[in-house]
ModelCIF file with pLDDT and N, C-alpha, C, O atoms, coordinates in Angstrom:
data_MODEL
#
_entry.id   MODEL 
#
_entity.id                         1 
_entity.type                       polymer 
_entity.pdbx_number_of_molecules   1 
#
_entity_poly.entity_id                      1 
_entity_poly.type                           'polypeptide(L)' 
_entity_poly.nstd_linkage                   no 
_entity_poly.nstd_monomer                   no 
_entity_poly.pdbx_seq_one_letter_code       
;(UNK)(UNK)(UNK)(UNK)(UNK)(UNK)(UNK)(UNK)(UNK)(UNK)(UNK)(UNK)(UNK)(UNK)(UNK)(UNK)
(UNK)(UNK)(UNK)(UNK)(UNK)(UNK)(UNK)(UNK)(UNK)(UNK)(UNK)(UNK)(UNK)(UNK)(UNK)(UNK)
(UNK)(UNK)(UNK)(UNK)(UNK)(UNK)(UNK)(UNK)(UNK)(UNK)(UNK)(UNK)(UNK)(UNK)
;
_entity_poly.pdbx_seq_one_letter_code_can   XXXXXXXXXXXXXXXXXXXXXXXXXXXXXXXXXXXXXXXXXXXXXX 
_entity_poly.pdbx_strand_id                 A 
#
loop_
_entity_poly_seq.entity_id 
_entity_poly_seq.num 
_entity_poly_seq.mon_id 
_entity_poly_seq.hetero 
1 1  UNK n 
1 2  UNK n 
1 3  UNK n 
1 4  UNK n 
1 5  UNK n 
1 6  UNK n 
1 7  UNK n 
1 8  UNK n 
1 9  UNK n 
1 10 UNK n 
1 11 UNK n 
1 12 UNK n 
1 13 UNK n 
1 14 UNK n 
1 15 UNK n 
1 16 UNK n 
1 17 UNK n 
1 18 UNK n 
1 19 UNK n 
1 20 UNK n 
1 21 UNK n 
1 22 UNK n 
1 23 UNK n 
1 24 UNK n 
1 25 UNK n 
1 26 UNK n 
1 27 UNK n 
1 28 UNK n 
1 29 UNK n 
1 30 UNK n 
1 31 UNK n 
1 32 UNK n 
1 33 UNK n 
1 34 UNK n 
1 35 UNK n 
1 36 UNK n 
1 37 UNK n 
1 38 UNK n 
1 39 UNK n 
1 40 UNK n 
1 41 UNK n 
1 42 UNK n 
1 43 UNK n 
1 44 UNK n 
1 45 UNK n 
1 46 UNK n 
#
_struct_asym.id          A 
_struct_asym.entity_id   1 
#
loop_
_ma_qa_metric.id 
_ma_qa_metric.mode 
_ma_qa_metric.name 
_ma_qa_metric.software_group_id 
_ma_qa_metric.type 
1 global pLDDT . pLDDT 
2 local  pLDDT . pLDDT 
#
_ma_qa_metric_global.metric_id      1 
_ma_qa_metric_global.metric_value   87.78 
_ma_qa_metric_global.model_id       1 
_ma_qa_metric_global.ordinal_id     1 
#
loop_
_ma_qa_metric_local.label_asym_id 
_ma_qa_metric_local.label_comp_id 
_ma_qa_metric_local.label_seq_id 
_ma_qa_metric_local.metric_id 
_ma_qa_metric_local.metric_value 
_ma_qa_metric_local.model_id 
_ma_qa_metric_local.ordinal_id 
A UNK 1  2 96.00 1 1  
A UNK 2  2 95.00 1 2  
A UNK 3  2 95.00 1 3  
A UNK 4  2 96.00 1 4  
A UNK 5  2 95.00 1 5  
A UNK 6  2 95.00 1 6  
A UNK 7  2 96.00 1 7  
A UNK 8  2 95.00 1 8  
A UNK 9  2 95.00 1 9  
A UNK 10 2 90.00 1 10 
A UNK 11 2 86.00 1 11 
A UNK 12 2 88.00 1 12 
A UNK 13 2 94.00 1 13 
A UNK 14 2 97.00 1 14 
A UNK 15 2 96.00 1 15 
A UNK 16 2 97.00 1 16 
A UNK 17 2 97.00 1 17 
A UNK 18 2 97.00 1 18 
A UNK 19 2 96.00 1 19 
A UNK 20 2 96.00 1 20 
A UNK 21 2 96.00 1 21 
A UNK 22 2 95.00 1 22 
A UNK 23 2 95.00 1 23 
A UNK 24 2 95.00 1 24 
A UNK 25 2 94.00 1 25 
A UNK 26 2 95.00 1 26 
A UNK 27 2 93.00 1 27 
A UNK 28 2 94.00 1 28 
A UNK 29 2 92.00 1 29 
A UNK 30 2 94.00 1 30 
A UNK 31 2 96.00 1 31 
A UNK 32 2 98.00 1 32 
A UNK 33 2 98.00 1 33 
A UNK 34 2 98.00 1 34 
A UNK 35 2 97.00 1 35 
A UNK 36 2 95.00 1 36 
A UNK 37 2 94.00 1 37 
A UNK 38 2 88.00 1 38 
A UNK 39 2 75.00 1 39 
A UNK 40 2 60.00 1 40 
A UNK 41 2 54.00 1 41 
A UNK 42 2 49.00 1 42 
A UNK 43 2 51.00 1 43 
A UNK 44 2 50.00 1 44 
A UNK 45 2 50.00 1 45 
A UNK 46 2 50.00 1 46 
#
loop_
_atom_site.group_PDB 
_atom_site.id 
_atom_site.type_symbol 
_atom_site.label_atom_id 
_atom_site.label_alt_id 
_atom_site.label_comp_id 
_atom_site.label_asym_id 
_atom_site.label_entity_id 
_atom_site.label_seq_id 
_atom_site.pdbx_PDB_ins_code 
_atom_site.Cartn_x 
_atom_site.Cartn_y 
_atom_site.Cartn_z 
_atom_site.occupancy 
_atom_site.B_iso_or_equiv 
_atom_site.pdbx_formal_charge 
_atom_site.auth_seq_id 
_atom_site.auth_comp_id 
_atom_site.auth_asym_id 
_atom_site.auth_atom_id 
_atom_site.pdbx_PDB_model_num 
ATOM 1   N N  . UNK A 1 1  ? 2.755   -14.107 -10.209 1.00 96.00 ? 1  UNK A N  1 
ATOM 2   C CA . UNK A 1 1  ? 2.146   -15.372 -9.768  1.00 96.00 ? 1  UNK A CA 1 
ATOM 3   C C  . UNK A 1 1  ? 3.187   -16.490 -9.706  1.00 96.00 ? 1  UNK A C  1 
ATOM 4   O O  . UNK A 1 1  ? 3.057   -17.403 -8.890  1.00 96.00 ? 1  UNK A O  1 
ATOM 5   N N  . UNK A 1 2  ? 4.252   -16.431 -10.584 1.00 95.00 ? 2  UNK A N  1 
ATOM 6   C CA . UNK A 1 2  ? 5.136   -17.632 -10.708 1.00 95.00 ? 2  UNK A CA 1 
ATOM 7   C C  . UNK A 1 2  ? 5.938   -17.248 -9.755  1.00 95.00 ? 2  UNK A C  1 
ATOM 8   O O  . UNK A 1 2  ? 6.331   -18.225 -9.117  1.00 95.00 ? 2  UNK A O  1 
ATOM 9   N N  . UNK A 1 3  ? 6.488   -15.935 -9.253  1.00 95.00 ? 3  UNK A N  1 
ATOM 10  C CA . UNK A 1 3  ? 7.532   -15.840 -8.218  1.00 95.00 ? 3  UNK A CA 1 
ATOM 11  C C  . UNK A 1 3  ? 6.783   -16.246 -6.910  1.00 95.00 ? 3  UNK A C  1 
ATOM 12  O O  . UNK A 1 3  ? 7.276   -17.133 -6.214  1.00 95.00 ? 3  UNK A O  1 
ATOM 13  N N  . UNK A 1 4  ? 5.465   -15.564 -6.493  1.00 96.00 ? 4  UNK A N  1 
ATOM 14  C CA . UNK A 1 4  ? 4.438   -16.362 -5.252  1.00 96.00 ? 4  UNK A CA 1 
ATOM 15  C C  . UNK A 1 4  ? 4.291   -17.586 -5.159  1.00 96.00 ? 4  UNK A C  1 
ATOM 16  O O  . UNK A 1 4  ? 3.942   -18.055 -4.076  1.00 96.00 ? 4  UNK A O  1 
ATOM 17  N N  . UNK A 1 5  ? 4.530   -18.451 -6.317  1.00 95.00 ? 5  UNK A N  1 
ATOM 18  C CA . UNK A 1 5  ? 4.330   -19.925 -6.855  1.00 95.00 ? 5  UNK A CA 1 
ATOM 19  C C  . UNK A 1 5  ? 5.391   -20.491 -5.996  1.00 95.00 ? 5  UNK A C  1 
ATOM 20  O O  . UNK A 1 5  ? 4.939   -21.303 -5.190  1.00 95.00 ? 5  UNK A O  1 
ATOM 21  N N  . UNK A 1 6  ? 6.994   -20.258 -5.909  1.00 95.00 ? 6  UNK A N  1 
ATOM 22  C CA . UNK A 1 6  ? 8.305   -20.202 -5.888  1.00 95.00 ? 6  UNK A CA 1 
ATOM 23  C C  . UNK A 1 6  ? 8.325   -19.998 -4.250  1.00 95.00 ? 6  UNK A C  1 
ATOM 24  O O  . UNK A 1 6  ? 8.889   -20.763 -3.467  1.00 95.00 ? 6  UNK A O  1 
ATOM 25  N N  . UNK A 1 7  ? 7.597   -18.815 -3.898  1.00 96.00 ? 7  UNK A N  1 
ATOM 26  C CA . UNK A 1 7  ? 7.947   -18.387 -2.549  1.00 96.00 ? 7  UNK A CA 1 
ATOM 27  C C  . UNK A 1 7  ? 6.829   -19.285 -1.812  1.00 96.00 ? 7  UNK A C  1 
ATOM 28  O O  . UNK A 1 7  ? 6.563   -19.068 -0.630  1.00 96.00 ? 7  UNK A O  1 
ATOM 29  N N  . UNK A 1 8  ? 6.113   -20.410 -2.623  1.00 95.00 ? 8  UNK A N  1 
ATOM 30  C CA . UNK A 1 8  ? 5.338   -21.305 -1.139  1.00 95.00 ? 8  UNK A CA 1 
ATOM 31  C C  . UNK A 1 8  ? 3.772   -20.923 -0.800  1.00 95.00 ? 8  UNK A C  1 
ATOM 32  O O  . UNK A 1 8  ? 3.032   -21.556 -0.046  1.00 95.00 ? 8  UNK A O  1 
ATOM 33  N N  . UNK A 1 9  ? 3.396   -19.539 -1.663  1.00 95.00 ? 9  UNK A N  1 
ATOM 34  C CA . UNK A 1 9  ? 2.459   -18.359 -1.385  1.00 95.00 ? 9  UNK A CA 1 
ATOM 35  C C  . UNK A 1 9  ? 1.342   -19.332 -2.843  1.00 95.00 ? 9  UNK A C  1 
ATOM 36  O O  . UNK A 1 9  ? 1.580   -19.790 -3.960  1.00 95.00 ? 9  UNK A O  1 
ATOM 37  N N  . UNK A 1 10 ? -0.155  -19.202 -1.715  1.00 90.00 ? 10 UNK A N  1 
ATOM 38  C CA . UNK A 1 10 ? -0.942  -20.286 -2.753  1.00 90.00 ? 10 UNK A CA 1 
ATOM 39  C C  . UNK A 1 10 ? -1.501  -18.925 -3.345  1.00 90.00 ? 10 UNK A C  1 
ATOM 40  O O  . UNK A 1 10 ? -1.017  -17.807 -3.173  1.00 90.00 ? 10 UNK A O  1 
ATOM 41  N N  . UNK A 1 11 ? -2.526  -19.235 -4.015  1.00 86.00 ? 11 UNK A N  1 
ATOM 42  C CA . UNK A 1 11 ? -3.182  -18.180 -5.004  1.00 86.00 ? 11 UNK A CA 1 
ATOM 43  C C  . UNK A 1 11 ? -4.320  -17.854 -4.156  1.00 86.00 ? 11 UNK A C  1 
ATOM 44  O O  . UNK A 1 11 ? -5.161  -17.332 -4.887  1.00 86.00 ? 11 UNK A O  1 
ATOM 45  N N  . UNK A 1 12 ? -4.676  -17.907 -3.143  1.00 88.00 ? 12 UNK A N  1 
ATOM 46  C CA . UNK A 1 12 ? -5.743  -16.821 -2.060  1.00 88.00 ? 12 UNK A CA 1 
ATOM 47  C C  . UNK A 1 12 ? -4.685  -16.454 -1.209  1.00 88.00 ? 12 UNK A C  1 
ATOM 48  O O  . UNK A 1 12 ? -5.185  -15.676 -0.396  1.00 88.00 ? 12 UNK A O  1 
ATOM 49  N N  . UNK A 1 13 ? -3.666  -16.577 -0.998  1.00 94.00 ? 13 UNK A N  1 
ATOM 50  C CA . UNK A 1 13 ? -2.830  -15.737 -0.117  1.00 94.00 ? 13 UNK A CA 1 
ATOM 51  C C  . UNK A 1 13 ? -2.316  -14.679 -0.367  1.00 94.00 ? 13 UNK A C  1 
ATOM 52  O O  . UNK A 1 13 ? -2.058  -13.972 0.608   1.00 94.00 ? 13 UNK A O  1 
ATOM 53  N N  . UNK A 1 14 ? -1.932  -14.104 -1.887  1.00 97.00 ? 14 UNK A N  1 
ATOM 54  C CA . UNK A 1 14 ? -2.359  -12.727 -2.601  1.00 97.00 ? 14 UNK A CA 1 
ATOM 55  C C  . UNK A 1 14 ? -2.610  -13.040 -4.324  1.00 97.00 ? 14 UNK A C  1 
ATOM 56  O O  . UNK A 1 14 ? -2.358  -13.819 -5.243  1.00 97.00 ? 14 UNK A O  1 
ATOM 57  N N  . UNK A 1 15 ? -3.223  -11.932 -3.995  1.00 96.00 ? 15 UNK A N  1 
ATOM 58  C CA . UNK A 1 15 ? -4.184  -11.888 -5.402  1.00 96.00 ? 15 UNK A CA 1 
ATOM 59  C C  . UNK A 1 15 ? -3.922  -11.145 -6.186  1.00 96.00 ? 15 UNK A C  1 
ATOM 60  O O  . UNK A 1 15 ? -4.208  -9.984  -5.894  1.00 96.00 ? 15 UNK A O  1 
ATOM 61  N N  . UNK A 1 16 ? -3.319  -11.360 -7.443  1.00 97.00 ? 16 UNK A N  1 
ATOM 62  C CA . UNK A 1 16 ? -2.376  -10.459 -8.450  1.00 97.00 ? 16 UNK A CA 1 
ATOM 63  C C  . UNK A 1 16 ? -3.257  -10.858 -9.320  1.00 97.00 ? 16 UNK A C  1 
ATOM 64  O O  . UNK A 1 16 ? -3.528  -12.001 -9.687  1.00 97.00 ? 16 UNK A O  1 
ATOM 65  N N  . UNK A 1 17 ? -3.904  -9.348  -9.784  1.00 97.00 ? 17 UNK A N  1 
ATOM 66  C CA . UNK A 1 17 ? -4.930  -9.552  -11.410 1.00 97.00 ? 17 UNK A CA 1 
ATOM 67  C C  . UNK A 1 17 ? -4.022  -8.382  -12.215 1.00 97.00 ? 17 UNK A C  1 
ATOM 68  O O  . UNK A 1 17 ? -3.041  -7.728  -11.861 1.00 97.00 ? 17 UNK A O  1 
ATOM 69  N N  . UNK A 1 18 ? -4.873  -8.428  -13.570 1.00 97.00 ? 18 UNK A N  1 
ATOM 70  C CA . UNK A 1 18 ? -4.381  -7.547  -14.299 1.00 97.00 ? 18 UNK A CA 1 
ATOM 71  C C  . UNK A 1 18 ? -5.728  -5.917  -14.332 1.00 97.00 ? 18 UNK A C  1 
ATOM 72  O O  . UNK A 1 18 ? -6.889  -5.788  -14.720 1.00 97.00 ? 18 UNK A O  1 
ATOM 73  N N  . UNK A 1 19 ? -5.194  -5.436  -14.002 1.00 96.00 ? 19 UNK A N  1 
ATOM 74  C CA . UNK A 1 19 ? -6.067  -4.080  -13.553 1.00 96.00 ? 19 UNK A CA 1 
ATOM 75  C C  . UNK A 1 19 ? -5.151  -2.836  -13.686 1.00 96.00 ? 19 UNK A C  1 
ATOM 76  O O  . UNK A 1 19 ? -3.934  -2.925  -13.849 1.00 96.00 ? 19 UNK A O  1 
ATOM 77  N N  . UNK A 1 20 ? -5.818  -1.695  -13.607 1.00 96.00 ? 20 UNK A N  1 
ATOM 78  C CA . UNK A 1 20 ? -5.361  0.405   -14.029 1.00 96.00 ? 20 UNK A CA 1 
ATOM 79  C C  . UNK A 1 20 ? -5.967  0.673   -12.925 1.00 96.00 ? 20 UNK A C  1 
ATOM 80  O O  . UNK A 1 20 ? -7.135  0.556   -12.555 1.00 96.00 ? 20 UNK A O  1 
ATOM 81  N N  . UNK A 1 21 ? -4.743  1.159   -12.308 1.00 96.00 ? 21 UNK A N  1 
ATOM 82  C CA . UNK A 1 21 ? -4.381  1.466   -11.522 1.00 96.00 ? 21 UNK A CA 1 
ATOM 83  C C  . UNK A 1 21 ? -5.203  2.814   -10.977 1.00 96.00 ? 21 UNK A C  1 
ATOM 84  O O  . UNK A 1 21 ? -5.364  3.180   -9.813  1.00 96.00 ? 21 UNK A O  1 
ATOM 85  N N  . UNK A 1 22 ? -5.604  3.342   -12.050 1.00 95.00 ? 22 UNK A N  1 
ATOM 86  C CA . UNK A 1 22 ? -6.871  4.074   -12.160 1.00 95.00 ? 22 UNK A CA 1 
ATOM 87  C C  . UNK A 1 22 ? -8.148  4.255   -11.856 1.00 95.00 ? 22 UNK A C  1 
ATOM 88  O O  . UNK A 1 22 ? -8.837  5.252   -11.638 1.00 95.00 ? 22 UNK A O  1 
ATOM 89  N N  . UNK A 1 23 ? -8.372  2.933   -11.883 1.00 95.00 ? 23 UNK A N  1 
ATOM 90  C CA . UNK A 1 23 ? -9.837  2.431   -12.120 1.00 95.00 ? 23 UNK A CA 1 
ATOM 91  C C  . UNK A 1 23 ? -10.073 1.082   -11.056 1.00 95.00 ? 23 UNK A C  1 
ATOM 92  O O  . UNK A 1 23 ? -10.941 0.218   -11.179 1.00 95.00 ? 23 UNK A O  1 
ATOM 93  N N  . UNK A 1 24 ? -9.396  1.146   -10.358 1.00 95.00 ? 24 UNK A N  1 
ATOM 94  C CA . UNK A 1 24 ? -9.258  -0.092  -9.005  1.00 95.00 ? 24 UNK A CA 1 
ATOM 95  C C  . UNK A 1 24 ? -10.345 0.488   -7.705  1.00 95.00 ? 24 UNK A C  1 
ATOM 96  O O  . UNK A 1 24 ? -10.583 1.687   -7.562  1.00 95.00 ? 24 UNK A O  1 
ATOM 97  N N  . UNK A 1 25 ? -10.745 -0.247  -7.099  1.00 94.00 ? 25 UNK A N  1 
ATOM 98  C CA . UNK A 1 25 ? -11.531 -0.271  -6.279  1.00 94.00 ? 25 UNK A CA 1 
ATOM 99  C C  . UNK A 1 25 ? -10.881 -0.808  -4.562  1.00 94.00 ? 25 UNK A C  1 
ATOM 100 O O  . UNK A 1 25 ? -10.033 -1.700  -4.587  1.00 94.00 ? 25 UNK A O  1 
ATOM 101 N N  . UNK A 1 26 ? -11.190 -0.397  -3.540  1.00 95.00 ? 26 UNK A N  1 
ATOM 102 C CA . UNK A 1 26 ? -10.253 -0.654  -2.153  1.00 95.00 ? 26 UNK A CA 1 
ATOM 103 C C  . UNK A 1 26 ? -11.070 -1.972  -2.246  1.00 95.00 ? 26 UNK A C  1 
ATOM 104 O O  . UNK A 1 26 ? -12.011 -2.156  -3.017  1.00 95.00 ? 26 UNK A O  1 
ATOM 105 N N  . UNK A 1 27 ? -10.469 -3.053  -1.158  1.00 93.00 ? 27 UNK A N  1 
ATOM 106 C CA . UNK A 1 27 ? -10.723 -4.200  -1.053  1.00 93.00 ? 27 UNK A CA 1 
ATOM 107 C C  . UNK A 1 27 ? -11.360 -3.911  0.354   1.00 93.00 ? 27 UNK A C  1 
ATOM 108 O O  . UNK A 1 27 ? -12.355 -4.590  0.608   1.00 93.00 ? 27 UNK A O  1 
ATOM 109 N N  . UNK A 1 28 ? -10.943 -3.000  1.325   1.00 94.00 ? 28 UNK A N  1 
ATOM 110 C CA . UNK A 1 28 ? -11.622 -2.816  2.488   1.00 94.00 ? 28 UNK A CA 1 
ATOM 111 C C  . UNK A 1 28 ? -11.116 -1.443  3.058   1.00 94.00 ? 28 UNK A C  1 
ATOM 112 O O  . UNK A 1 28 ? -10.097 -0.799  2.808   1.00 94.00 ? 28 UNK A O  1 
ATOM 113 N N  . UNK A 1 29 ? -12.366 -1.165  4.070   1.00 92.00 ? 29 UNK A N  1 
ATOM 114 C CA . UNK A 1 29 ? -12.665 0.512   4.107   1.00 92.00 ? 29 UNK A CA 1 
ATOM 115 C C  . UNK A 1 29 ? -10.865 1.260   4.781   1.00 92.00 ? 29 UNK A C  1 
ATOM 116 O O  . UNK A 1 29 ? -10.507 2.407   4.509   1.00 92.00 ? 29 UNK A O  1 
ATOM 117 N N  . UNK A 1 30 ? -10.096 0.365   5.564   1.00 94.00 ? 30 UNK A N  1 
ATOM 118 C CA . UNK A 1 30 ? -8.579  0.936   5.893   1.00 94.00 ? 30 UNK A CA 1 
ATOM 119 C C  . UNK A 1 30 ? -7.618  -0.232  5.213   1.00 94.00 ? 30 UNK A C  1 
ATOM 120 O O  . UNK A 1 30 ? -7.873  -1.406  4.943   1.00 94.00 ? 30 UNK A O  1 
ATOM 121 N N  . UNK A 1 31 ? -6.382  0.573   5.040   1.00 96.00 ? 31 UNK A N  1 
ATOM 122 C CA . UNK A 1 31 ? -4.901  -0.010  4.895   1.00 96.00 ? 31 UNK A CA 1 
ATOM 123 C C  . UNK A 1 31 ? -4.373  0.115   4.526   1.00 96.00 ? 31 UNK A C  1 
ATOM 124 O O  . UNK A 1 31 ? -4.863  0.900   3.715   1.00 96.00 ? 31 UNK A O  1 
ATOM 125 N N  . UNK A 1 32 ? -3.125  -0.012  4.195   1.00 98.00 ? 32 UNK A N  1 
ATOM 126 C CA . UNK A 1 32 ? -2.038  0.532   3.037   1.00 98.00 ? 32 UNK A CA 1 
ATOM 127 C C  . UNK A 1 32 ? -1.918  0.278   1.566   1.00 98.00 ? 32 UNK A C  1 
ATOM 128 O O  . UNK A 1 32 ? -2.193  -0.740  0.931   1.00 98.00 ? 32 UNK A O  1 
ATOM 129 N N  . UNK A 1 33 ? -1.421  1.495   1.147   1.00 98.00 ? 33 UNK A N  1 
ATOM 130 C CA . UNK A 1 33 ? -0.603  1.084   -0.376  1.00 98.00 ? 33 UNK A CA 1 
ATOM 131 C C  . UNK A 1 33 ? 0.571   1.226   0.020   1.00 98.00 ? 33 UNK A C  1 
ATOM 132 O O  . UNK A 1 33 ? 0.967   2.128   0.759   1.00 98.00 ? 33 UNK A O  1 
ATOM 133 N N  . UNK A 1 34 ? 1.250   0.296   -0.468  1.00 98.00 ? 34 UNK A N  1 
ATOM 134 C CA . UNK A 1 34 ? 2.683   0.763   -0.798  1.00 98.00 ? 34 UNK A CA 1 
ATOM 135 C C  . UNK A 1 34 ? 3.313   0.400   -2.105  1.00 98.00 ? 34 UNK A C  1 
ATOM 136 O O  . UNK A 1 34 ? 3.148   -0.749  -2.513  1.00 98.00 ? 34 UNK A O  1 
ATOM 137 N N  . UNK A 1 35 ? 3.953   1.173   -2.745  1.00 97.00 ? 35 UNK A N  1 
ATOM 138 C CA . UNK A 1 35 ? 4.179   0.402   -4.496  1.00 97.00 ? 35 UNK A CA 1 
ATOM 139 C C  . UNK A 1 35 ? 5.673   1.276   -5.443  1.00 97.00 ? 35 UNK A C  1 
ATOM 140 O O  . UNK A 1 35 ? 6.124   2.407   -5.628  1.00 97.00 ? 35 UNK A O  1 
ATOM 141 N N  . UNK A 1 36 ? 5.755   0.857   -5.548  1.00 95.00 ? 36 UNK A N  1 
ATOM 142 C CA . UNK A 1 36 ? 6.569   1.435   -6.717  1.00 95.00 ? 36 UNK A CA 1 
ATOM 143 C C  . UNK A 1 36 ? 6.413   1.367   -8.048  1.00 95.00 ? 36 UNK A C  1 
ATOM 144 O O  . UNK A 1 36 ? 6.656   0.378   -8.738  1.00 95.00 ? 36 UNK A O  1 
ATOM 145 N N  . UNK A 1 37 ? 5.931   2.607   -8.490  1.00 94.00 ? 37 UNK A N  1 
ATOM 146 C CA . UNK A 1 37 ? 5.601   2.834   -9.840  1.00 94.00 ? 37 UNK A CA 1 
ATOM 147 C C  . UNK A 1 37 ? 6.210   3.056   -10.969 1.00 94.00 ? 37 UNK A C  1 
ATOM 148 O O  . UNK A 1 37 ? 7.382   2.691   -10.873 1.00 94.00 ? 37 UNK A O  1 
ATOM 149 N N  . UNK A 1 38 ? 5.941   3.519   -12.083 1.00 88.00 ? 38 UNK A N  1 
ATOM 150 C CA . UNK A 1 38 ? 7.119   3.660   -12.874 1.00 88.00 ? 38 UNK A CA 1 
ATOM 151 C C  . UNK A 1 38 ? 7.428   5.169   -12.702 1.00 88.00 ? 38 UNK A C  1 
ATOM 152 O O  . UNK A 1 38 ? 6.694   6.098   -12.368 1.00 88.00 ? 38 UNK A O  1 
ATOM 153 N N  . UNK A 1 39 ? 8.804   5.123   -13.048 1.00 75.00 ? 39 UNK A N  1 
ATOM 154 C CA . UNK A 1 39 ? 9.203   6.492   -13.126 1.00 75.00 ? 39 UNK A CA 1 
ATOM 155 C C  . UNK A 1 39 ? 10.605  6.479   -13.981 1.00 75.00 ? 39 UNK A C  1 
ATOM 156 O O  . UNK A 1 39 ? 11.146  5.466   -14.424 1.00 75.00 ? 39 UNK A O  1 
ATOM 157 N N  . UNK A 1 40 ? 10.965  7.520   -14.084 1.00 60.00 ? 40 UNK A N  1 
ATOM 158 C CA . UNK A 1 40 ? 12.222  7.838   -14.821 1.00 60.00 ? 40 UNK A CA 1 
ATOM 159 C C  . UNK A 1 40 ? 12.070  6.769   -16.590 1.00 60.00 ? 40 UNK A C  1 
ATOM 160 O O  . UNK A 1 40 ? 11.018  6.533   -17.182 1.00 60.00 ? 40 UNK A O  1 
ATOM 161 N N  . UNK A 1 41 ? 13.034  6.476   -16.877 1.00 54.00 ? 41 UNK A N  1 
ATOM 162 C CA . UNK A 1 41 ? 13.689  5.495   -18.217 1.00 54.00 ? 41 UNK A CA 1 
ATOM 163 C C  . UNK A 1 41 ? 12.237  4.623   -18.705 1.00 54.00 ? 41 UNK A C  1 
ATOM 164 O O  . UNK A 1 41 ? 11.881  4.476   -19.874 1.00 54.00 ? 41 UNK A O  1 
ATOM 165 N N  . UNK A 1 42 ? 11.337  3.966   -17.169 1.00 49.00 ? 42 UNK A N  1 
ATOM 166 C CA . UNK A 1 42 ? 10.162  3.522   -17.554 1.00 49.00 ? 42 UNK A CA 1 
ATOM 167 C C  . UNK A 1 42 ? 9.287   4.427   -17.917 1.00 49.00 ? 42 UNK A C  1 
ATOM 168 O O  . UNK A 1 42 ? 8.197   3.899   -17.698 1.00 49.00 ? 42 UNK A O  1 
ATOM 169 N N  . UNK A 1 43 ? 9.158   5.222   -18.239 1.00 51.00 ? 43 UNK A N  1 
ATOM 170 C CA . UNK A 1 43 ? 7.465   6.143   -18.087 1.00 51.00 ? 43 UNK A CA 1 
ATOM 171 C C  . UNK A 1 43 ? 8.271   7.649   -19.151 1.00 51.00 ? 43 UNK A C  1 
ATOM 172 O O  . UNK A 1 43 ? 9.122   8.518   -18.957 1.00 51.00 ? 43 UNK A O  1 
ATOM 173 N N  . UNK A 1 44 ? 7.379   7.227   -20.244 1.00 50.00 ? 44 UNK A N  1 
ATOM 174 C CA . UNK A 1 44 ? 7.345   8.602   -21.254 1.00 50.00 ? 44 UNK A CA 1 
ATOM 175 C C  . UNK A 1 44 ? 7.087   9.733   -20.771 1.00 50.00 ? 44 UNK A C  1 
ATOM 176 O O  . UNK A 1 44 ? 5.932   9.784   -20.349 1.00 50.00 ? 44 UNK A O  1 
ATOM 177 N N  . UNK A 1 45 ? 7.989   11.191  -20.579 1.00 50.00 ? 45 UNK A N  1 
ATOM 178 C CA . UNK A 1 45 ? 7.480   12.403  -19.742 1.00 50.00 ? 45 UNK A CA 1 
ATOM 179 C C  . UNK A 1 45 ? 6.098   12.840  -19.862 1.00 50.00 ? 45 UNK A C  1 
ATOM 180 O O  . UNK A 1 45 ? 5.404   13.439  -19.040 1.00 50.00 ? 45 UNK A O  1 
ATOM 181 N N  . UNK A 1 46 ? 5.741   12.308  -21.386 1.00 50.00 ? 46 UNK A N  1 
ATOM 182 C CA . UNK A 1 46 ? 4.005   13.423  -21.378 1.00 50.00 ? 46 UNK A CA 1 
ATOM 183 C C  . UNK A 1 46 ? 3.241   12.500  -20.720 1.00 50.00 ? 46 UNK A C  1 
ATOM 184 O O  . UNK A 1 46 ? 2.059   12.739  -20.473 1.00 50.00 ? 46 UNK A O  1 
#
C-alpha cells in the first residue's frame, strides 16, 4: 500500500488485503494471475 501510495496509485485503483491464497475467491468470471510465490530459501521444503 505504501509503495502504490509512492507510485500516485489511490486505494480503489488496486486493492491489496491480507488473505491465503488458498481460500481467495475470483473477483470476476475471466483474467489473469500472475505472481510470484515463494520458493527456494523462502518456503520450508515440507
Amino acid at each position: 500500500r505504501n509503495n502504490a501510495e509512492r507510485a500516485w496509485l489511490t486505494a480503489d485503483t488496486i486493492r491489496f488485503e491480507v488473505g491465503d491464497a488458498r481460500e481467495i475467491q475470483a473477483p470476476a468470471d475471466h483474467g489473469w494471475i500472475v505472481t510470484n510465490p515463494p520458493y527456494g530459501e523462502r518456503m520450508a521444503t515440507e
